[in-house]
C-alpha atoms as a PDB file:
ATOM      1  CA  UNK A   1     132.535 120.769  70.980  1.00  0.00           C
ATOM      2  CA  UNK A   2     134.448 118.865  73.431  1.00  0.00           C
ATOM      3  CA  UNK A   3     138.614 118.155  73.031  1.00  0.00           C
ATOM      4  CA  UNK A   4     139.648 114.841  72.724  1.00  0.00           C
ATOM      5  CA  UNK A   5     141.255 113.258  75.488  1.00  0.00           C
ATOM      6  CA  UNK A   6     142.498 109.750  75.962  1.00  0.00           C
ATOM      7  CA  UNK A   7     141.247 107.607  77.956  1.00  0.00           C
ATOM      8  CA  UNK A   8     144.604 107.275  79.954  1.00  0.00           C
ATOM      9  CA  UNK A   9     144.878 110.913  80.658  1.00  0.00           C
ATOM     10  CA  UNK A  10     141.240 111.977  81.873  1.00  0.00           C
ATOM     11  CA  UNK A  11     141.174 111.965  85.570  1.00  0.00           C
ATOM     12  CA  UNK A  12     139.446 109.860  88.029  1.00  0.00           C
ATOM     13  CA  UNK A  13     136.096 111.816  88.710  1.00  0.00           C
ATOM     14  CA  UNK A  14     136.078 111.232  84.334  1.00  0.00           C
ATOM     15  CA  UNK A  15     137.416 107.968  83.881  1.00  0.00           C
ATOM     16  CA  UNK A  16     134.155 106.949  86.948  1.00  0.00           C
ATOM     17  CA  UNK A  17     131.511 108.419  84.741  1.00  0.00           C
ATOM     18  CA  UNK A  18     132.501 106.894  81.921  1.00  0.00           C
ATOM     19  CA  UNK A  19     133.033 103.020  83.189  1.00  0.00           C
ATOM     20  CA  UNK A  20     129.689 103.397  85.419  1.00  0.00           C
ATOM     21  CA  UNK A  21     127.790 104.375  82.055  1.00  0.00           C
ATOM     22  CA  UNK A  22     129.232 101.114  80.042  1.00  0.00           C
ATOM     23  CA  UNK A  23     128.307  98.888  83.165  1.00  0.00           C
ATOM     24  CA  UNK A  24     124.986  96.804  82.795  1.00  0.00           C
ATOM     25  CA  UNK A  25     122.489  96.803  85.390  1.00  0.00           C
ATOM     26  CA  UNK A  26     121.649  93.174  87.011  1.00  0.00           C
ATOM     27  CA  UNK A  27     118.072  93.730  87.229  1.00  0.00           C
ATOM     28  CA  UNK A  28     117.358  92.447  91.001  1.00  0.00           C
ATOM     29  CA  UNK A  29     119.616  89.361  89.680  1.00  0.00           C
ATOM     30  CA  UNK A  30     122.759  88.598  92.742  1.00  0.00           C
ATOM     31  CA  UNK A  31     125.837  87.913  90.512  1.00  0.00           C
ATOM     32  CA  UNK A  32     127.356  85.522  93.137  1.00  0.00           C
ATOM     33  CA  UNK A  33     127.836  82.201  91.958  1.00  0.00           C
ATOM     34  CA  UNK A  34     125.870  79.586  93.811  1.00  0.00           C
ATOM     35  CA  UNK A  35     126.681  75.841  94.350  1.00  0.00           C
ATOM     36  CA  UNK A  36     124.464  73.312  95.413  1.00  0.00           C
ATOM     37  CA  UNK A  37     125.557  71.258  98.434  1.00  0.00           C
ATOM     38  CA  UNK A  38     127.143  68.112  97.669  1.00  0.00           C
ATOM     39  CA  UNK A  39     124.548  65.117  99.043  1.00  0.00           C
ATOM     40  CA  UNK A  40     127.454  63.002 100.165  1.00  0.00           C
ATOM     41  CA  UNK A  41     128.850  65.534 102.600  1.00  0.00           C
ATOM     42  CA  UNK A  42     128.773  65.705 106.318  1.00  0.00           C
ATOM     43  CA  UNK A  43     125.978  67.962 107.386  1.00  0.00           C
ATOM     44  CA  UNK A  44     125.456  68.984 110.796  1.00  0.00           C
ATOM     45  CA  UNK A  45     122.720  70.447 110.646  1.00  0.00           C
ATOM     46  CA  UNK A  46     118.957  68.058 112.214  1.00  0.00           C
ATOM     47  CA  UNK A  47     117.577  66.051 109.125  1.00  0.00           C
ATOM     48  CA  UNK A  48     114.320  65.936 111.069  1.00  0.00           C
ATOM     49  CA  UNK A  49     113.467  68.202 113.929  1.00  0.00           C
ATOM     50  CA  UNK A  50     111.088  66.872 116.853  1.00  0.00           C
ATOM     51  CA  UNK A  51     107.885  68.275 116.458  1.00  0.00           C
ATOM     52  CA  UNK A  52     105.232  68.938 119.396  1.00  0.00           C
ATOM     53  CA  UNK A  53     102.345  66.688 118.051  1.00  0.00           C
ATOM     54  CA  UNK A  54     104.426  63.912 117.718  1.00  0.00           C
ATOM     55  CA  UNK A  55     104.820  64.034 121.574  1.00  0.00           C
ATOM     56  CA  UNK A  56     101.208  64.198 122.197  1.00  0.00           C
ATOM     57  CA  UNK A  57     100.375  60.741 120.868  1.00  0.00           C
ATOM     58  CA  UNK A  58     102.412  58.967 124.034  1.00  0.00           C
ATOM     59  CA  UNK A  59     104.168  56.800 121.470  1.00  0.00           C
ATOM     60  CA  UNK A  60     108.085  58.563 122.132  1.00  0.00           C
ATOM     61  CA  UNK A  61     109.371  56.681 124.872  1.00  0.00           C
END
């Protein structure tokens, strides 16, 4: 039978094991909150890019 040590005096190799084996596991899931983009803000980014059959009708000038 183990002695009893606490917590605050095991050392860091110990104190490891014992945190990592009370964590969960995510399951695949990424804990980083997301936020959806705002519609009202600036975006620089092309609404609509120019596609190559839209250039083959003659219609773009």
């Amino acid at each position: 039978m183990k002695k009893f040590v606490p917590y605050e005096k095991l050392s860091k190799k110990e104190k490891k094991k014992i945190n990592s084996a009370k964590r969960r596991d995510w399951n695949g899931l990424n804990p980083v909150t997301r936020v959806a983009d705002c519609p009202k803000k600036y975006s620089r980014k092309e609404k609509h890019k120019s596609r190559p059959e839209n250039y083959q009708d003659g219609n773009f000038l």
